[in-house]
N, C-alpha and C. Protein backbone atom coordinates (compact mmCIF):
# COMPACT_ATOMS: atom_id res chain seq x y z
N UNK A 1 107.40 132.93 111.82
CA UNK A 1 106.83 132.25 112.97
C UNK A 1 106.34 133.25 113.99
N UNK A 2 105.11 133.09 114.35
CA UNK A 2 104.56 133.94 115.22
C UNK A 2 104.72 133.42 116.95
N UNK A 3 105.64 132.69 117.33
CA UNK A 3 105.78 131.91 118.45
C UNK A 3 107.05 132.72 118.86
N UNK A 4 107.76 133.21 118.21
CA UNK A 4 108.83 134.23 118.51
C UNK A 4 107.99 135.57 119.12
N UNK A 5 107.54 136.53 118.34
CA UNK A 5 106.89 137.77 119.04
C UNK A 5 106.10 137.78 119.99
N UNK A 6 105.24 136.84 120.02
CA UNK A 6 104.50 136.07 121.72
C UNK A 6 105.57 136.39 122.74
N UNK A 7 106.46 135.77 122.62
CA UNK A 7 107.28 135.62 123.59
C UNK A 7 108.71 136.56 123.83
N UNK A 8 108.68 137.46 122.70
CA UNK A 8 109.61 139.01 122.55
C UNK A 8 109.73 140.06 123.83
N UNK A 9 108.49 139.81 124.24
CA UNK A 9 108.42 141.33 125.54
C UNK A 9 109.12 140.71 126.59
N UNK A 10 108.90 139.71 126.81
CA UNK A 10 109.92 138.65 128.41
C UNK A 10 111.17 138.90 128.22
N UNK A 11 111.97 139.14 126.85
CA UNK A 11 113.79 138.95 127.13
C UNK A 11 113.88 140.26 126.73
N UNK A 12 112.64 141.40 126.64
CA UNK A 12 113.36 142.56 126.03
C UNK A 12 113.36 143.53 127.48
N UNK A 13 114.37 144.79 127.79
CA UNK A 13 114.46 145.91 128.60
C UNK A 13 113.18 146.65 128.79
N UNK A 14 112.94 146.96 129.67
CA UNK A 14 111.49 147.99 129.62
C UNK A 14 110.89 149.42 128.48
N UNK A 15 111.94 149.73 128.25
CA UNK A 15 111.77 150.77 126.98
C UNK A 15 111.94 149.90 125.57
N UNK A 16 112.52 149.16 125.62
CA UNK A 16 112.55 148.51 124.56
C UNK A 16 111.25 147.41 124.12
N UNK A 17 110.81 146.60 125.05
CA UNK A 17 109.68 145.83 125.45
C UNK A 17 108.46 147.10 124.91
N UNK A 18 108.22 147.92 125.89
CA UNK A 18 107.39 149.09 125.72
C UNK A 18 107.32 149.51 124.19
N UNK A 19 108.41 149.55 123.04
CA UNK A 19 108.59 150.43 122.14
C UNK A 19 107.90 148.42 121.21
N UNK A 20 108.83 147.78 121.42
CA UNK A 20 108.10 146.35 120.37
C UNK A 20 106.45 145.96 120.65
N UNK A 21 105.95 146.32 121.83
CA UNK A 21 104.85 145.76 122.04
C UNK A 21 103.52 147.28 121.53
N UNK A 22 103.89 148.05 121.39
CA UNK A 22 103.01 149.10 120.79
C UNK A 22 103.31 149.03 119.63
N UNK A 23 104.23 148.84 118.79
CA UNK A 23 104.41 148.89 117.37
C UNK A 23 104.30 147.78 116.53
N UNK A 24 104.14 146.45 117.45
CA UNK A 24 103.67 145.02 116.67
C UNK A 24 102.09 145.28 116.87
N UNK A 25 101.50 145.56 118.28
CA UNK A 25 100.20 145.53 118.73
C UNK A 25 99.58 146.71 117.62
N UNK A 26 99.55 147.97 117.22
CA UNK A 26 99.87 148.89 116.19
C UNK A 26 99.28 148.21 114.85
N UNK A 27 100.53 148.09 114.26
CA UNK A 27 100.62 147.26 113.13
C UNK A 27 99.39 145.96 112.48
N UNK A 28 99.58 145.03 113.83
CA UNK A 28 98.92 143.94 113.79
C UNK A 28 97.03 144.10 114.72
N UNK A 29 96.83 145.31 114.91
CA UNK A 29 95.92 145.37 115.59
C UNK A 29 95.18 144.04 116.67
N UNK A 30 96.18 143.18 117.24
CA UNK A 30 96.14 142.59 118.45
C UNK A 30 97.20 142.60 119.53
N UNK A 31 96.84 142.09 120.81
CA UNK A 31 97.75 141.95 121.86
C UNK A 31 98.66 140.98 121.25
N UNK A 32 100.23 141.16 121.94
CA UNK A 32 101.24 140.57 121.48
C UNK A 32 100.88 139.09 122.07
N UNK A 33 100.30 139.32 123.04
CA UNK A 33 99.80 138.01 124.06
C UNK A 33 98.76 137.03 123.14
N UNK A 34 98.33 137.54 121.82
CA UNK A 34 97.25 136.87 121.27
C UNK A 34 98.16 136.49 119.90
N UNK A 35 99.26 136.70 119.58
CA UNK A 35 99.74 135.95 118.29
C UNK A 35 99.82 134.75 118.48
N UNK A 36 100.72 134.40 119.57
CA UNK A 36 100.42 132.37 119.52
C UNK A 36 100.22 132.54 121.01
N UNK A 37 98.75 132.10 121.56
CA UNK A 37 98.72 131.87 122.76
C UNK A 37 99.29 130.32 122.88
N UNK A 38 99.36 130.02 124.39
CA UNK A 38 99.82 128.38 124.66
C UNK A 38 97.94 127.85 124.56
N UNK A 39 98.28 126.54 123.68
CA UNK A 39 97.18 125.81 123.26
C UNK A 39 97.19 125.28 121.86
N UNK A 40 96.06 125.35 121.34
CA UNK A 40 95.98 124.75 119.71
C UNK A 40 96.61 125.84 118.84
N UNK A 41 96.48 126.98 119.62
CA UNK A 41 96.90 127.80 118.42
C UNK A 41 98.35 127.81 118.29
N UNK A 42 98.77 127.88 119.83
CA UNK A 42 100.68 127.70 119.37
C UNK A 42 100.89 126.24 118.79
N UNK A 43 100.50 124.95 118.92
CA UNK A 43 100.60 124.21 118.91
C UNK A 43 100.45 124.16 117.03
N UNK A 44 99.69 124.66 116.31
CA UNK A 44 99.08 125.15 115.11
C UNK A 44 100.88 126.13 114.30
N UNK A 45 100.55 127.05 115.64
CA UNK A 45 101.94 127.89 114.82
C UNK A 45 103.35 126.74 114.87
N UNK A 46 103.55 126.47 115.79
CA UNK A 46 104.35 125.21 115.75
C UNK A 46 104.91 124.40 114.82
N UNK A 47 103.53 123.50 114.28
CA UNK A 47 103.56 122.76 112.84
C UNK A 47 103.62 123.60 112.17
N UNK A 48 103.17 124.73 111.62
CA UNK A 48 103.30 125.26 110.67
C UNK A 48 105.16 125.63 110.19
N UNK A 49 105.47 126.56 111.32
CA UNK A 49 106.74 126.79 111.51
C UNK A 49 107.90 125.45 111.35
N UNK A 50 107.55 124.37 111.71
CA UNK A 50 108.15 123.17 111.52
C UNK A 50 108.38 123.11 109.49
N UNK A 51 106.85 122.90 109.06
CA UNK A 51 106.84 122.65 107.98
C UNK A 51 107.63 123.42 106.61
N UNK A 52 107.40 125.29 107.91
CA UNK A 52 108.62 126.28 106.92
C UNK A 52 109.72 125.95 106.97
N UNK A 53 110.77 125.01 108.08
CA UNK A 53 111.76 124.58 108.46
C UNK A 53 112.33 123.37 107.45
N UNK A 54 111.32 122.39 107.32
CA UNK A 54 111.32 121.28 106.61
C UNK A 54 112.17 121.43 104.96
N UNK A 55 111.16 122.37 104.33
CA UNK A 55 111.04 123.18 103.26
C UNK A 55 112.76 123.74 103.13
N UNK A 56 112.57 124.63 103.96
CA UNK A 56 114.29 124.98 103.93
C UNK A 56 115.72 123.98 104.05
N UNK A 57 115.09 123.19 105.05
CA UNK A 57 116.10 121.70 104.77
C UNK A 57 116.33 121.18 103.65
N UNK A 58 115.22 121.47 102.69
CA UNK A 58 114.91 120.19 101.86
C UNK A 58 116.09 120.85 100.68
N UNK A 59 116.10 122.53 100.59
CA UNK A 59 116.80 123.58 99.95
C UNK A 59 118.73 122.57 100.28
N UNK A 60 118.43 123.16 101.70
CA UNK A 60 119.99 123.35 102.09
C UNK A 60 120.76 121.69 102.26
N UNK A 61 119.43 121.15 101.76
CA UNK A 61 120.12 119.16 101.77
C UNK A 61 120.93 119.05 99.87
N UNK A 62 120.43 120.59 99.70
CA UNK A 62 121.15 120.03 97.92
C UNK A 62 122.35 120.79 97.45
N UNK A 63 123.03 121.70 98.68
CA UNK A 63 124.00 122.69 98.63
C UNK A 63 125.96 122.08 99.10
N UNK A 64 125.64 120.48 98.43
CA UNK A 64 126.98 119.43 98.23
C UNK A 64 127.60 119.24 99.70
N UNK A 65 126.74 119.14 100.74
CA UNK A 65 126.55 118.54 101.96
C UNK A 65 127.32 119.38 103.22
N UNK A 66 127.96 120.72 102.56
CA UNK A 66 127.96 121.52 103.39
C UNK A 66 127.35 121.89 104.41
N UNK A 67 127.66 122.27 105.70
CA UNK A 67 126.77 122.71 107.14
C UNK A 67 125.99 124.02 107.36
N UNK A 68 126.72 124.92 105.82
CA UNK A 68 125.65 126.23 105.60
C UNK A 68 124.88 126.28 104.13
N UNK A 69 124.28 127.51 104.23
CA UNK A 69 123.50 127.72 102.93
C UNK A 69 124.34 127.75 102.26
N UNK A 70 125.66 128.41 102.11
CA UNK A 70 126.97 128.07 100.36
C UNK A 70 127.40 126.77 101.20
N UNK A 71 127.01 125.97 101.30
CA UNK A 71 128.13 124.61 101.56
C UNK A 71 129.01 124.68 102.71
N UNK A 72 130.39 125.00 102.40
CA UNK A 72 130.81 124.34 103.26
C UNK A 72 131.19 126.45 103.77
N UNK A 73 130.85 126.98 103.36
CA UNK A 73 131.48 128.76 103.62
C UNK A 73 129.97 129.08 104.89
N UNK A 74 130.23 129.81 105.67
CA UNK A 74 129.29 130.42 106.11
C UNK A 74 129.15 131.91 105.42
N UNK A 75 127.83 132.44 105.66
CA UNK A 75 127.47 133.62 104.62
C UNK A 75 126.52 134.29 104.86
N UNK A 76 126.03 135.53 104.56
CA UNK A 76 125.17 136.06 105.49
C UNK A 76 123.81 135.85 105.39
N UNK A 77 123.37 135.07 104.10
CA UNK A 77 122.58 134.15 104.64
C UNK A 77 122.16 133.10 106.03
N UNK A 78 123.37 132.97 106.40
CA UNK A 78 123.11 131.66 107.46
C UNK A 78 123.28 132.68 108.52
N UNK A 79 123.74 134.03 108.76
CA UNK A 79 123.74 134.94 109.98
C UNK A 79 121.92 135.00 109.87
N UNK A 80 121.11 135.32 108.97
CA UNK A 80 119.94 135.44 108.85
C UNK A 80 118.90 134.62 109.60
N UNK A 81 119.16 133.36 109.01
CA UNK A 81 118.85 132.14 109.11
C UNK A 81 118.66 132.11 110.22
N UNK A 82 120.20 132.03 110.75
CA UNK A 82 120.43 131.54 112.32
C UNK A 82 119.73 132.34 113.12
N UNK A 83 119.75 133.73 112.72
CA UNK A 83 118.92 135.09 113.49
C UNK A 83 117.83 134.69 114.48
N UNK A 84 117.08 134.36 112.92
CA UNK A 84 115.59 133.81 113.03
C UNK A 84 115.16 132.57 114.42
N UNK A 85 116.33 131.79 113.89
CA UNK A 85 116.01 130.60 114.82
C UNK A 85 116.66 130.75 116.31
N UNK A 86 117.82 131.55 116.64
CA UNK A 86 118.14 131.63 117.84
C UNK A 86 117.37 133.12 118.65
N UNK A 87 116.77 133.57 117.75
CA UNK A 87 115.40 134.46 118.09
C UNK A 87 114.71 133.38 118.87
N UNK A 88 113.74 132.56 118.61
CA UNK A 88 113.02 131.66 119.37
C UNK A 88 113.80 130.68 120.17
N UNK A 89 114.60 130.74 120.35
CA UNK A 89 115.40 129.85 121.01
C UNK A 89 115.72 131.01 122.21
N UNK A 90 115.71 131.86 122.32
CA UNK A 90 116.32 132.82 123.09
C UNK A 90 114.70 133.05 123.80
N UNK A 91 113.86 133.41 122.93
CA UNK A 91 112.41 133.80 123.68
C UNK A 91 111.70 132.74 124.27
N UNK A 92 111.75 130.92 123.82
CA UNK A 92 111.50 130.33 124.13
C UNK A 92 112.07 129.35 125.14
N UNK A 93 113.26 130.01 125.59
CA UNK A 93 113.95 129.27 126.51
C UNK A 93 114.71 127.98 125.85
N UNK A 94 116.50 127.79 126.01
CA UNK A 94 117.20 126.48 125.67
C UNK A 94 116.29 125.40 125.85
N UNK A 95 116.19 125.48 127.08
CA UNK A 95 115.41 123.89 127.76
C UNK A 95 113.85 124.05 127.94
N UNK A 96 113.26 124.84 126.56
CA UNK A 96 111.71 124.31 126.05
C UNK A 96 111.36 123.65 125.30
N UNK A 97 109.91 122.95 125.43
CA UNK A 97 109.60 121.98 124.68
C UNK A 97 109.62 122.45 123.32
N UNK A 98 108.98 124.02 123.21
CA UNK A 98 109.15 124.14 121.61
C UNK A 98 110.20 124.23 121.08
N UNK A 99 111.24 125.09 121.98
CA UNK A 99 112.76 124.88 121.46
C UNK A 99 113.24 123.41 121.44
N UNK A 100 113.02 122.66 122.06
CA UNK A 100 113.44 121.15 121.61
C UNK A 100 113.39 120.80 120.59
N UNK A 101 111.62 120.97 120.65
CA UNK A 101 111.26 120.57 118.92
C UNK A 101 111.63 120.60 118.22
N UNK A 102 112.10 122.40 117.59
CA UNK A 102 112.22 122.63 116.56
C UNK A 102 113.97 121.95 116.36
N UNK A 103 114.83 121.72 117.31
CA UNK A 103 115.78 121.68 117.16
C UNK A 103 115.88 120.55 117.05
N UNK A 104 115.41 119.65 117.22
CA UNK A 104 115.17 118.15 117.03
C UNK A 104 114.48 117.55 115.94
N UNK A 105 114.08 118.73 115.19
CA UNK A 105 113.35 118.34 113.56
C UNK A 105 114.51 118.14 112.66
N UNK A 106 113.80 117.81 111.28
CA UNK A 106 114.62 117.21 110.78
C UNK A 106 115.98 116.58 111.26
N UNK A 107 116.20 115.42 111.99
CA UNK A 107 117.14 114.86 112.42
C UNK A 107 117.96 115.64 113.09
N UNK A 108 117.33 116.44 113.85
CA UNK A 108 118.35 117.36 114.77
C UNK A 108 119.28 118.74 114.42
N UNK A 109 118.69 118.86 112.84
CA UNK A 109 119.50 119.76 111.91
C UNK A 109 119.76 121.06 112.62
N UNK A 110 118.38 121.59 112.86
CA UNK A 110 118.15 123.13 113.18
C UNK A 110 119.35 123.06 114.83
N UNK A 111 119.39 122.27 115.13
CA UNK A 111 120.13 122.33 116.52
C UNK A 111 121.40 122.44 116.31
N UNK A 112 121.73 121.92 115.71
CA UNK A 112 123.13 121.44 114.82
C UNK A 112 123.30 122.67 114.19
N UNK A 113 122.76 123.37 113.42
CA UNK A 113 123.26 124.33 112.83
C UNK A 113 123.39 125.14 113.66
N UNK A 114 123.08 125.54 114.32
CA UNK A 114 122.68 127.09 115.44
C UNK A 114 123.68 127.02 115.90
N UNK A 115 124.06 125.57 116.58
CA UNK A 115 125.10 124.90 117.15
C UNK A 115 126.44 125.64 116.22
N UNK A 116 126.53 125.07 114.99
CA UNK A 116 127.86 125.33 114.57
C UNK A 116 127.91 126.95 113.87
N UNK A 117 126.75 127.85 114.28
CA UNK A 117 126.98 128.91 114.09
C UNK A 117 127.32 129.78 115.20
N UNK A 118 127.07 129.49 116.52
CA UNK A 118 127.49 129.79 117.38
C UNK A 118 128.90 130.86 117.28
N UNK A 119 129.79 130.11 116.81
CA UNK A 119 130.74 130.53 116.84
C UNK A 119 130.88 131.74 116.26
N UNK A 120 129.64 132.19 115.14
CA UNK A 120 130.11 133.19 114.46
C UNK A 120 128.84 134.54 115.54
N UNK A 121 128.38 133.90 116.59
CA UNK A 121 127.33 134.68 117.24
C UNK A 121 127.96 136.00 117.89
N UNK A 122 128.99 135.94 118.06
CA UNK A 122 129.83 137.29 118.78
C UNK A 122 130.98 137.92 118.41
N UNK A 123 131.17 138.57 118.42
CA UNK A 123 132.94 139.71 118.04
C UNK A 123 133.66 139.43 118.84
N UNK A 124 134.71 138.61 118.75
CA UNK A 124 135.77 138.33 119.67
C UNK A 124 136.57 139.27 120.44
């Protein structure tokens, strides 16, 4: 999802910001500001990103109704997973519309999971 790196330089430190935004801009030969602007095009990355989401549900709806990718174990798959999605959740703000979204797709899954991975988000 390109709606994450759009929005990467806002939660990162100044050397750090500085070091992601020359080496995506680099790489991708555009402004970080031009991967998903706000409009049709985020709106575009959006669905799309939804539909990669969908796809993965459709995976983790056949793993004997467990809350992670092995079922009922968490695994470092679902540290991955979760990565990904509390990446945009973190760049896009808790209380955004796109973070709503996505967390409100498929029946609220993606929210729910992040949710019950939480717990494994820090070193006690």
């Amino acid at each position: 999802m390109l709606l994450q790196l759009a929005q990467s330089c806002g939660v990162l430190n100044p050397s750090s910001e500085k070091y992601f935004r020359e080496t995506r801009e680099s790489k991708f030969g555009i402004k970080i500001e031009e991967f998903s602007p706000v409009g049709a095009k985020r709106d575009a990355d959006l669905a799309k990103g939804k539909e990669g989401l969908s796809t993965v549900h459709g995976w983790l709806s056949k793993n004997g109704g467990g809350k992670y990718i092995l079922g009922s174990t968490v695994s470092y798959a679902d540290g991955i997973t979760g990565g990904w999605i509390n990446w945009i959740r973190i760049t896009q703000g808790p209380d955004s519309a796109v973070w709503k979204s996505l967390a409100s797709h498929n029946g609220g899954f993606w929210g729910k999971y992040l949710s019950d991975l939480d717990t494994y988000a820090s070193v006690q």
